[in-house]
C-alpha atoms as a PDB file:
ATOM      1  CA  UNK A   1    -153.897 -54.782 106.462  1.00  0.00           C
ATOM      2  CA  UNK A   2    -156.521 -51.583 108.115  1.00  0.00           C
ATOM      3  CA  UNK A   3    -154.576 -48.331 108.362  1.00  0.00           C
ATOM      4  CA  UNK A   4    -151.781 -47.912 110.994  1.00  0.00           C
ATOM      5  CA  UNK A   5    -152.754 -44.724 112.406  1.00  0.00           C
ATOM      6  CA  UNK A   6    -156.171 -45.138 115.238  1.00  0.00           C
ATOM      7  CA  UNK A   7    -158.123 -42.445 113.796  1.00  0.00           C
ATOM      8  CA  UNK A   8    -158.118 -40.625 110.314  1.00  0.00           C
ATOM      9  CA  UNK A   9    -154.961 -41.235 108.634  1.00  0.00           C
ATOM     10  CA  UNK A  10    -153.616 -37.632 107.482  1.00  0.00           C
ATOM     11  CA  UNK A  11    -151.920 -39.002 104.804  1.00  0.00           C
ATOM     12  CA  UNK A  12    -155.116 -39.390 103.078  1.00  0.00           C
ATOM     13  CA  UNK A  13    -155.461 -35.754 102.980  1.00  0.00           C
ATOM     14  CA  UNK A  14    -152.519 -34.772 100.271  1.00  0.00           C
ATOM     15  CA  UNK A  15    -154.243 -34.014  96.887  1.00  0.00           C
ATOM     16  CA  UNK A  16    -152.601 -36.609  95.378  1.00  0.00           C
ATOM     17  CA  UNK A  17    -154.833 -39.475  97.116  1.00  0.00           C
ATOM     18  CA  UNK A  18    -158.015 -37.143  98.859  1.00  0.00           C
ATOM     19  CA  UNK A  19    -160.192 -37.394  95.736  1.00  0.00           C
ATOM     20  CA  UNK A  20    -159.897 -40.779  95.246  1.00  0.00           C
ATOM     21  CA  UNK A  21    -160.371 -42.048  99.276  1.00  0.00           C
ATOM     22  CA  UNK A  22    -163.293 -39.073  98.865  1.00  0.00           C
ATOM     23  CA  UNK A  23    -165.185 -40.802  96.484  1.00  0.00           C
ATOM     24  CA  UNK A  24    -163.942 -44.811  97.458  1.00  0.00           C
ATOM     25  CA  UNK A  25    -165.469 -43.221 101.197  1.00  0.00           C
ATOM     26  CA  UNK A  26    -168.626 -42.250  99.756  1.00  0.00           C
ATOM     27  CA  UNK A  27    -169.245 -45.693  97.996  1.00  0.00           C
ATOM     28  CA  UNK A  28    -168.395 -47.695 100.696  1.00  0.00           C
ATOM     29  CA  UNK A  29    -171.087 -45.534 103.328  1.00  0.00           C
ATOM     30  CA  UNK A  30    -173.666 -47.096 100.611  1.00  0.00           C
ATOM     31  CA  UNK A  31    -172.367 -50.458 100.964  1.00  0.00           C
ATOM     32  CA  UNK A  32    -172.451 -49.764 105.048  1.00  0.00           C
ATOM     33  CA  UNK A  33    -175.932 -48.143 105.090  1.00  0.00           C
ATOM     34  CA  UNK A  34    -177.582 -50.375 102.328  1.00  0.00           C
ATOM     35  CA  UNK A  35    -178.362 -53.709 104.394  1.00  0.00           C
ATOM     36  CA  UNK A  36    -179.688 -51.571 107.278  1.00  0.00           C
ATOM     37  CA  UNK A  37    -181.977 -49.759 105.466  1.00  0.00           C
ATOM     38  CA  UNK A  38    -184.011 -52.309 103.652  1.00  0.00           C
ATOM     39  CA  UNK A  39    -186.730 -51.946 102.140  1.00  0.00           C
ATOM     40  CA  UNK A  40    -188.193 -48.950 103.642  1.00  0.00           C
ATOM     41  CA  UNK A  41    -185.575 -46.897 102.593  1.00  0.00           C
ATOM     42  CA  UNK A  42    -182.386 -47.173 100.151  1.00  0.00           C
ATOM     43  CA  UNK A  43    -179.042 -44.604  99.185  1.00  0.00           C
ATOM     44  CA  UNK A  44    -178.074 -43.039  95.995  1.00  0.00           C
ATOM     45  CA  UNK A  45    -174.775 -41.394  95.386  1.00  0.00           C
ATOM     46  CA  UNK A  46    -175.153 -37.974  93.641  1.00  0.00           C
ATOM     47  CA  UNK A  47    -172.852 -35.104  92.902  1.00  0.00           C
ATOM     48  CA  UNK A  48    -172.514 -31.450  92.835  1.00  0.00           C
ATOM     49  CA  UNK A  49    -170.319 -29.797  90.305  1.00  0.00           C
ATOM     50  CA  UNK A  50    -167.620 -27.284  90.984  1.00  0.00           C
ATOM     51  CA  UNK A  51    -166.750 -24.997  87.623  1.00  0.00           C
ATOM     52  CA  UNK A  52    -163.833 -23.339  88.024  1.00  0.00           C
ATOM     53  CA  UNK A  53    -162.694 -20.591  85.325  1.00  0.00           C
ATOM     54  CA  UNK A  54    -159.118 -19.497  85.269  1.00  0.00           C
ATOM     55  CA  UNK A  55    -157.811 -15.891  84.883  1.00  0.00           C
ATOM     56  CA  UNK A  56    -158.396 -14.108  82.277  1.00  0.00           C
ATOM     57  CA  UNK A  57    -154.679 -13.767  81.128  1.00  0.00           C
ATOM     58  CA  UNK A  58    -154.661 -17.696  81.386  1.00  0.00           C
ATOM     59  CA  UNK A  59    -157.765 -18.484  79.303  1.00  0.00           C
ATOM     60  CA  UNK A  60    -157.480 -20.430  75.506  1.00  0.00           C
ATOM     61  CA  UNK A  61    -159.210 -17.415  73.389  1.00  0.00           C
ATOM     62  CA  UNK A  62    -161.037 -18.451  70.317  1.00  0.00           C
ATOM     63  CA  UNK A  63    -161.864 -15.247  67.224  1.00  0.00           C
ATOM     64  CA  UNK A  64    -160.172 -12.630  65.682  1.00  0.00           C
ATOM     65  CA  UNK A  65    -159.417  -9.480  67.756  1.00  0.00           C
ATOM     66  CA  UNK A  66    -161.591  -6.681  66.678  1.00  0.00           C
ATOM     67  CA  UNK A  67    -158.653  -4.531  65.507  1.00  0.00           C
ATOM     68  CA  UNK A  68    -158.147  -7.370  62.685  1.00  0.00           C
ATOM     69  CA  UNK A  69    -161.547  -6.574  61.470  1.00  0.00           C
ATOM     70  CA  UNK A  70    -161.772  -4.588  58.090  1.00  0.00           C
ATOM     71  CA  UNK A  71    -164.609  -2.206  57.372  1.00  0.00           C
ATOM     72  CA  UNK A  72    -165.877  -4.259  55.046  1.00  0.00           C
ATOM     73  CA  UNK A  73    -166.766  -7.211  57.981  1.00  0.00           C
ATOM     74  CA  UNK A  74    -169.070  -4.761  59.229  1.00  0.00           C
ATOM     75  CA  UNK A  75    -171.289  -5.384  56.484  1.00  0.00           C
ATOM     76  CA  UNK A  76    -173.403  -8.804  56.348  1.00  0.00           C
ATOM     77  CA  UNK A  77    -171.909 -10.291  53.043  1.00  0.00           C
ATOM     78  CA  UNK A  78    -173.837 -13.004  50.780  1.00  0.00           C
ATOM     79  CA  UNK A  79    -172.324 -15.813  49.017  1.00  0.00           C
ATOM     80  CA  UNK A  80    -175.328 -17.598  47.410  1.00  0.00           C
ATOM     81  CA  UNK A  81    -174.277 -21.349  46.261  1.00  0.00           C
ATOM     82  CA  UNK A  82    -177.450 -23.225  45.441  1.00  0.00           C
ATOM     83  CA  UNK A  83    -179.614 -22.658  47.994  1.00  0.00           C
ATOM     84  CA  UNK A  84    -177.203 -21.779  50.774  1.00  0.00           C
ATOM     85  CA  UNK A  85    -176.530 -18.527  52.280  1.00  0.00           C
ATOM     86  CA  UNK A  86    -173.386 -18.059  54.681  1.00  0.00           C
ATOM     87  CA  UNK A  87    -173.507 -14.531  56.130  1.00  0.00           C
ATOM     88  CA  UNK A  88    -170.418 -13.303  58.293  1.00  0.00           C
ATOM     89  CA  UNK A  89    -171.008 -12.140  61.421  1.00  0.00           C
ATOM     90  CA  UNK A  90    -170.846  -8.222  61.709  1.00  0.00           C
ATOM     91  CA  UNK A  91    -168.460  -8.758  64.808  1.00  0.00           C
ATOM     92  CA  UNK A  92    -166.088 -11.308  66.425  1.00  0.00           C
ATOM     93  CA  UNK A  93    -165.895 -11.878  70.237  1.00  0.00           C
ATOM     94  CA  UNK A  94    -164.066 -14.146  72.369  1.00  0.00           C
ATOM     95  CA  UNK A  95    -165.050 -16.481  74.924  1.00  0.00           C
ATOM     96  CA  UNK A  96    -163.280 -19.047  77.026  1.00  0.00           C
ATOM     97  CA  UNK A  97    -162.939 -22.909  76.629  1.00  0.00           C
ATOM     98  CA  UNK A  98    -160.573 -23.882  79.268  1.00  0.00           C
ATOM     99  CA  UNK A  99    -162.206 -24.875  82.553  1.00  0.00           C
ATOM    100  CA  UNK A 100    -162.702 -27.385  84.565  1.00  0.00           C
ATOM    101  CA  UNK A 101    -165.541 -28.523  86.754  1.00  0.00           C
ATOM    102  CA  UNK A 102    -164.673 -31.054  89.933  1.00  0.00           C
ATOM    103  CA  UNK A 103    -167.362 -33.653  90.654  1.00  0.00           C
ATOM    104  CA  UNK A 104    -168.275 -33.978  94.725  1.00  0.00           C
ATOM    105  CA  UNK A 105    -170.172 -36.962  95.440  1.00  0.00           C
ATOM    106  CA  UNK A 106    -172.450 -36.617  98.521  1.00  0.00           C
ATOM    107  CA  UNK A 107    -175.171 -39.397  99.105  1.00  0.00           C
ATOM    108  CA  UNK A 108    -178.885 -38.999  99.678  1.00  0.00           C
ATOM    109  CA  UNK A 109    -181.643 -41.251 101.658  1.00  0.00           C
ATOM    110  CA  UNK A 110    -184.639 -41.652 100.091  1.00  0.00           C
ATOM    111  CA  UNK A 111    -187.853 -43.196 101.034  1.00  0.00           C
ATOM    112  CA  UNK A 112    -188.590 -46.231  99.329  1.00  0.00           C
ATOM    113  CA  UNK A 113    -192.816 -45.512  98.877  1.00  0.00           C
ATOM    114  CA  UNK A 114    -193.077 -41.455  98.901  1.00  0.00           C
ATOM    115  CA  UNK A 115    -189.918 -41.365  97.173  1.00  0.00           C
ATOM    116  CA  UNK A 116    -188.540 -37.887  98.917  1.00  0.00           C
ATOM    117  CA  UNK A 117    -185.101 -37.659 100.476  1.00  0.00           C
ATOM    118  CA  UNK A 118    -184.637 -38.147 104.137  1.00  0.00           C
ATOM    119  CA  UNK A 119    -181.433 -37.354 105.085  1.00  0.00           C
ATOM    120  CA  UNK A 120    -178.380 -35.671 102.980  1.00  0.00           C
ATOM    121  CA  UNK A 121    -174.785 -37.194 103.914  1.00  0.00           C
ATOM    122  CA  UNK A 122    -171.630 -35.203 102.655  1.00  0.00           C
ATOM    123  CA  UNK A 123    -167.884 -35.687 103.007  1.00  0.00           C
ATOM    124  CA  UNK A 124    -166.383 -32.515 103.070  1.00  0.00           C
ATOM    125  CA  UNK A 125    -163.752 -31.939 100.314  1.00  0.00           C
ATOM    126  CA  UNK A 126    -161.487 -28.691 100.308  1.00  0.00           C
ATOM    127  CA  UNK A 127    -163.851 -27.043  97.572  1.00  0.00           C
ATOM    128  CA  UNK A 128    -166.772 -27.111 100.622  1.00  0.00           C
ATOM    129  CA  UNK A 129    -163.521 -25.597 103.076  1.00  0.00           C
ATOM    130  CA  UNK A 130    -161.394 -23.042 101.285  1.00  0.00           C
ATOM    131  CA  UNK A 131    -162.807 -19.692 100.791  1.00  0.00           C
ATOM    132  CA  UNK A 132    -164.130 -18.681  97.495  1.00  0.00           C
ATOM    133  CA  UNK A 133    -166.822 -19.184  95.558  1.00  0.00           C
ATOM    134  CA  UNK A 134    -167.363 -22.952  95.991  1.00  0.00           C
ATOM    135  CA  UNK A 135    -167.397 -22.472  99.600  1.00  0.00           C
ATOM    136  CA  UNK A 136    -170.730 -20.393  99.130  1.00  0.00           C
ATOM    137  CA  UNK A 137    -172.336 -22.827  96.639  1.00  0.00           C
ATOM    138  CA  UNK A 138    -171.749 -25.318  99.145  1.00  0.00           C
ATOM    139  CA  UNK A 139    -172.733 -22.930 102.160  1.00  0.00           C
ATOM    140  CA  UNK A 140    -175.615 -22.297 100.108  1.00  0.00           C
ATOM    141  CA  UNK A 141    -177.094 -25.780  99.373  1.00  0.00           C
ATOM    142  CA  UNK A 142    -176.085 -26.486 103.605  1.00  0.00           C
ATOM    143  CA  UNK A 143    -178.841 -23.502 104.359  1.00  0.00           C
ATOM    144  CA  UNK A 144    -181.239 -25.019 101.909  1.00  0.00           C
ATOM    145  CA  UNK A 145    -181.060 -28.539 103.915  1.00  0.00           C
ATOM    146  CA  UNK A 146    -180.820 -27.085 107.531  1.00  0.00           C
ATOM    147  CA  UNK A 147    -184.213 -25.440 106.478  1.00  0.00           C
ATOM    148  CA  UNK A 148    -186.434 -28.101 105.138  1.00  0.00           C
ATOM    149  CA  UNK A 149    -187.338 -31.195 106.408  1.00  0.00           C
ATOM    150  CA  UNK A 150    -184.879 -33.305 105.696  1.00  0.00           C
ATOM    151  CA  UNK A 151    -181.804 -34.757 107.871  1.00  0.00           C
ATOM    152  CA  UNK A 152    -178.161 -33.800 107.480  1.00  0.00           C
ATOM    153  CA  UNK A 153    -174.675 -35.375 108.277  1.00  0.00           C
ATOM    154  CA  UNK A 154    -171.873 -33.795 107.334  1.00  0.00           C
ATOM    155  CA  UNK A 155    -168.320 -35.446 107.922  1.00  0.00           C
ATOM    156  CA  UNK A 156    -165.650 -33.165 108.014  1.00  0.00           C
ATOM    157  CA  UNK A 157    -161.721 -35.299 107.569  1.00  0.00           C
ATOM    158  CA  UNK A 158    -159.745 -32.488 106.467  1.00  0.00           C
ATOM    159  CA  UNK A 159    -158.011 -30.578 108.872  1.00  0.00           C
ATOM    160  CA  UNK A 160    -157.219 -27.707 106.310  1.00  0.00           C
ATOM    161  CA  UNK A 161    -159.390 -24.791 106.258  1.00  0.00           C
ATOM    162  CA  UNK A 162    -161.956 -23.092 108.401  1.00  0.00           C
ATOM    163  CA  UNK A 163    -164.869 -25.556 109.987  1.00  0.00           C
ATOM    164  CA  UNK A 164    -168.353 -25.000 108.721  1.00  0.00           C
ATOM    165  CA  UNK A 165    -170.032 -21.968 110.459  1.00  0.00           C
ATOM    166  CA  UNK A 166    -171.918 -22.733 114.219  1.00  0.00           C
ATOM    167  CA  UNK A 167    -172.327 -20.193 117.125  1.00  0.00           C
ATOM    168  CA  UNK A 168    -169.906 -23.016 118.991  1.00  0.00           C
ATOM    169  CA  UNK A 169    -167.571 -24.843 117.221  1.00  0.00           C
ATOM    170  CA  UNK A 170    -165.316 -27.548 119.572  1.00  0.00           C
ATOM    171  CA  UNK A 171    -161.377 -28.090 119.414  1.00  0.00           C
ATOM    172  CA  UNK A 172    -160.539 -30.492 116.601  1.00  0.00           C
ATOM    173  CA  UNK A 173    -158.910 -31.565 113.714  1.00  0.00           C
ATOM    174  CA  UNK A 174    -161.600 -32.929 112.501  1.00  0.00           C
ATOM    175  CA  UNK A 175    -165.237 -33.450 113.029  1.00  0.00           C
ATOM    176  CA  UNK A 176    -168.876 -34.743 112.505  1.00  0.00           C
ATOM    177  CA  UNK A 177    -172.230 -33.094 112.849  1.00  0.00           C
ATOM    178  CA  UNK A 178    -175.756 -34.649 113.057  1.00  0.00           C
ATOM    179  CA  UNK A 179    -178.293 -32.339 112.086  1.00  0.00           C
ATOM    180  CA  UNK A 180    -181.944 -34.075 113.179  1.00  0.00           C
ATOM    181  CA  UNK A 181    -184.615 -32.476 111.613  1.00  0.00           C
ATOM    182  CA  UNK A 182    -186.819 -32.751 114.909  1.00  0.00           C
ATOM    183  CA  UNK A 183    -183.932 -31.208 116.941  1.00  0.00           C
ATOM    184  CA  UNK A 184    -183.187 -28.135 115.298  1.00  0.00           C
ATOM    185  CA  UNK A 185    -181.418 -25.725 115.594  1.00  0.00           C
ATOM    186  CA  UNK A 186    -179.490 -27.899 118.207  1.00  0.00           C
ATOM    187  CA  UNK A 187    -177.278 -30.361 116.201  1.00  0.00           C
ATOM    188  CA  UNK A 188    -175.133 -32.883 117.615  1.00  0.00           C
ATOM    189  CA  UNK A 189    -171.135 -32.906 117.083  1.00  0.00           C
ATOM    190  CA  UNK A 190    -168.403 -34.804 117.625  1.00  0.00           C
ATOM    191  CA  UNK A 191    -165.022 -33.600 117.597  1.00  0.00           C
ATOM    192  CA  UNK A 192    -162.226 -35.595 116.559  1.00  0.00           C
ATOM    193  CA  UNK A 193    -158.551 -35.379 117.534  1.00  0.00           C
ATOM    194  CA  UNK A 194    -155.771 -36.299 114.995  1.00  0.00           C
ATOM    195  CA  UNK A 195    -155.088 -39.069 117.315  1.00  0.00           C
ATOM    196  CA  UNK A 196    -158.507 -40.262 118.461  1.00  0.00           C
ATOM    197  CA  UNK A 197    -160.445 -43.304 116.491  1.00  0.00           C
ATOM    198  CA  UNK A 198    -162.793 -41.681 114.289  1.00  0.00           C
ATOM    199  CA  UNK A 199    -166.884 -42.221 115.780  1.00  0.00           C
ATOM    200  CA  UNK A 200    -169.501 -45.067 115.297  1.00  0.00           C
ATOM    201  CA  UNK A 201    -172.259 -42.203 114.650  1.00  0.00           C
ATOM    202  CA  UNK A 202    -176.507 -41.975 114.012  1.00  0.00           C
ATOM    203  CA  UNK A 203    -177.920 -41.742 111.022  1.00  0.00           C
ATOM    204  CA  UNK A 204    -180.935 -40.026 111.493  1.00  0.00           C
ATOM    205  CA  UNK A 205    -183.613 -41.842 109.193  1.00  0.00           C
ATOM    206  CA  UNK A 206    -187.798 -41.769 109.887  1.00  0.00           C
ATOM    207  CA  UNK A 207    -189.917 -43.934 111.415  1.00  0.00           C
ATOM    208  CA  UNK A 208    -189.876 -46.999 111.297  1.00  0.00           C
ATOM    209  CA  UNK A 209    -186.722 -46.759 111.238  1.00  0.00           C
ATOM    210  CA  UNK A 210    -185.733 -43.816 113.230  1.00  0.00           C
ATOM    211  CA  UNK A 211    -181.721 -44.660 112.758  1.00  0.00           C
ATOM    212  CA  UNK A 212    -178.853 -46.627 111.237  1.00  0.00           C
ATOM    213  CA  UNK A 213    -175.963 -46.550 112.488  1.00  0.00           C
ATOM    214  CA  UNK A 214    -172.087 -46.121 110.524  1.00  0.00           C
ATOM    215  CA  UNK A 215    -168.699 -46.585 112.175  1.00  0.00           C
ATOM    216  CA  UNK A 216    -166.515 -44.364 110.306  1.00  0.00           C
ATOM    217  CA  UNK A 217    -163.241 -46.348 111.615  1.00  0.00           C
ATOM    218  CA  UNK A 218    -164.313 -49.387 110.036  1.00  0.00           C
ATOM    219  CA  UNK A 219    -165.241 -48.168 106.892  1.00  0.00           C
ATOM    220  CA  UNK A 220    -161.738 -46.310 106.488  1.00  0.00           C
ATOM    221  CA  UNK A 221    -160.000 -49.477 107.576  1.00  0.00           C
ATOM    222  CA  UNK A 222    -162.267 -51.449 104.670  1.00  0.00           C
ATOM    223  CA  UNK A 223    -160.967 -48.301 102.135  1.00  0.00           C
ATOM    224  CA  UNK A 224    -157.636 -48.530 103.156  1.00  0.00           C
ATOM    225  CA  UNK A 225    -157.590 -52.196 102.089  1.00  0.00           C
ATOM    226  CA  UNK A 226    -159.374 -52.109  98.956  1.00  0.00           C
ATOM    227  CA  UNK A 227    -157.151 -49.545  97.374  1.00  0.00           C
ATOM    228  CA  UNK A 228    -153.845 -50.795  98.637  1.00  0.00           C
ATOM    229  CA  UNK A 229    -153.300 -46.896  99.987  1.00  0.00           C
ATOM    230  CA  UNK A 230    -150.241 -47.953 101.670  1.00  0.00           C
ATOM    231  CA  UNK A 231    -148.381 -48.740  98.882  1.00  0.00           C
ATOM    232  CA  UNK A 232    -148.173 -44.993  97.442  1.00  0.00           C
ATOM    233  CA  UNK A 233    -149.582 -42.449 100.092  1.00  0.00           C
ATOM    234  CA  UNK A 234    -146.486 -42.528 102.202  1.00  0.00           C
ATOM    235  CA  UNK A 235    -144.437 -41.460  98.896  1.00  0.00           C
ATOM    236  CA  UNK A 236    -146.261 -38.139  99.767  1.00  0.00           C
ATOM    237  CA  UNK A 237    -146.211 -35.811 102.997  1.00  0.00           C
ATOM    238  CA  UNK A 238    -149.447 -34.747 104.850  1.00  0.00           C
ATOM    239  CA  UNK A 239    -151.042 -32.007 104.077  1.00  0.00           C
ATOM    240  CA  UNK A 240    -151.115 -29.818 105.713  1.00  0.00           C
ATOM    241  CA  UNK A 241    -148.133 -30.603 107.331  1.00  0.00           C
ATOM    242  CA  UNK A 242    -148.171 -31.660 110.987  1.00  0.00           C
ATOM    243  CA  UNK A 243    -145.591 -30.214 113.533  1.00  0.00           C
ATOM    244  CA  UNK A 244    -144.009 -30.828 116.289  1.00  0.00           C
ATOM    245  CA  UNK A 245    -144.975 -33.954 117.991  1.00  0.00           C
ATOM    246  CA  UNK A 246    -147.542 -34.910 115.906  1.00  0.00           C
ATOM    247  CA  UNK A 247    -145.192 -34.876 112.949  1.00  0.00           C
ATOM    248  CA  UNK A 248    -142.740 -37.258 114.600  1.00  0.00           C
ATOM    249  CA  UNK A 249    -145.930 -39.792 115.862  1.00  0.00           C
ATOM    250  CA  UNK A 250    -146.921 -39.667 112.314  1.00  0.00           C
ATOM    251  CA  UNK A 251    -143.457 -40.859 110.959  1.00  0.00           C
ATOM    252  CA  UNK A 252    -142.825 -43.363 113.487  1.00  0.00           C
ATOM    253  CA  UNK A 253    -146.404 -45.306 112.798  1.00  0.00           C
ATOM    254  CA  UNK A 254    -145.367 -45.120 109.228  1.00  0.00           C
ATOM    255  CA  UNK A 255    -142.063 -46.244 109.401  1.00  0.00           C
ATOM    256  CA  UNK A 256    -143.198 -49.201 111.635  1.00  0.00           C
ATOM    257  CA  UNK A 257    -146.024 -50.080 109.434  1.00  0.00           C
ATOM    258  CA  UNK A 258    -144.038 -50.520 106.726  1.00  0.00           C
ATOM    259  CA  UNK A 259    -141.155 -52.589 108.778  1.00  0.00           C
ATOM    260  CA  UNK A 260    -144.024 -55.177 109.108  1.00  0.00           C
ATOM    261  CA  UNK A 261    -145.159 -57.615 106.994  1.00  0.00           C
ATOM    262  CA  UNK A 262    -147.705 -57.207 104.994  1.00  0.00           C
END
């Protein structure tokens, strides 16, 4: 059965399942764009990489501290066996091993003869949202694209964290902007209410085929399905957390979704 909720379902949204509807999302745009784009153009999935370091008091420290060195380590020493020569190092340092680096999928168009991308499609993940360095990479790489030739979507579902930077952003919780190359800097947008179906929206291609067209609240719906989300993400909360009345229309489409039979 499609998701209870009209719109985005903020369940989606706690940790525990975002990463995995992030990337089942970005697969199953392919499988939505594919047939309309034959064979003048066609989609690949891609990915940038987050690296993230932690503190220094939490990093795994390979090496001997310098204050275990003896004088005699400062010296290159030879031990000739055969014809091998190990020489220590004069000095040991230490350097970190513990990190991990997050995969974000995005998708690209690409023209099937001149073989250059045409448009740039990302689903907005909290590492593109939360401040810090992976919000500049990303901010970064979103300059690059708004400056060349080449179209951009960007779908925002999260509602935690600030929107993307525009000299007018709408009331939301979440959102989707069409960036046509031709129509720069002007952009369109569509603002999306917790409660509000998400949009059937453009995809801005080139002639001869100047669009496609994707409706978000179908391919959620064929998501939803596929990775039988409603028999764990309700064991979670929202997050963030909703309030107020929102909180209590959450609960109630949950608790009659699951009175129903599957």
């Amino acid at each position: 059965m499609p998701s209870p909720f009209p719109g985005m379902n903020p369940y989606l949204e706690q940790p525990a399942s975002w990463q995995d509807f992030h990337n089942s999302f970005v697969g199953a745009i392919r499988e939505a764009l594919s047939p309309q784009l034959s064979p003048h153009f066609f989609v690949k999935i891609e990915e940038q990489l987050f690296i993230h370091e932690p503190s220094a008091e939490e990093r795994l420290r390979i090496g001997r501290a310098d204050v275990a060195m003896s004088r005699k380590s400062e010296q290159p020493q030879s031990n000739i066996a055969g014809n091998q020569t190990t020489l220590e190092a004069p000095r040991q340092l230490l350097v970190s091993t513990d990190f991990e680096v997050e995969k974000h999928l995005f998708l690209e168009v690409l023209d099937r003869q001149r073989l250059d991308v045409v448009t740039v499609i990302e689903i907005l993940s909290p590492s593109n949202k939360l401040s810090g360095v992976d919000r500049e990479q990303y901010l970064s790489k979103r300059r690059s694209i708004l400056r060349s030739p080449v179209n951009l979507v960007e779908i925002d579902l999260l509602r935690g964290g600030p929107k993307m930077p525009a000299e007018e952003n709408p009331d939301g919780d979440y959102g989707v902007l069409v960036s046509r190359r031709e129509d720069r800097p002007r952009v369109g947008y569509w603002p999306i209410m917790l409660r509000d179906p998400l949009p059937r929206i453009p995809i801005p291609l080139r002639d001869p085929i100047p669009f496609a067209w994707l409706d978000l609240q179908d391919i959620l719906h064929t998501v939803y399905d596929r990775a039988y989300y409603k028999d764990f993400i309700y064991l979670g909360s929202p997050a963030p957390p909703l309030h107020g009345a929102d909180r209590i229309w959450a609960e109630q489409i949950v608790k009659q979704s699951q009175a129903s039979p599957s």
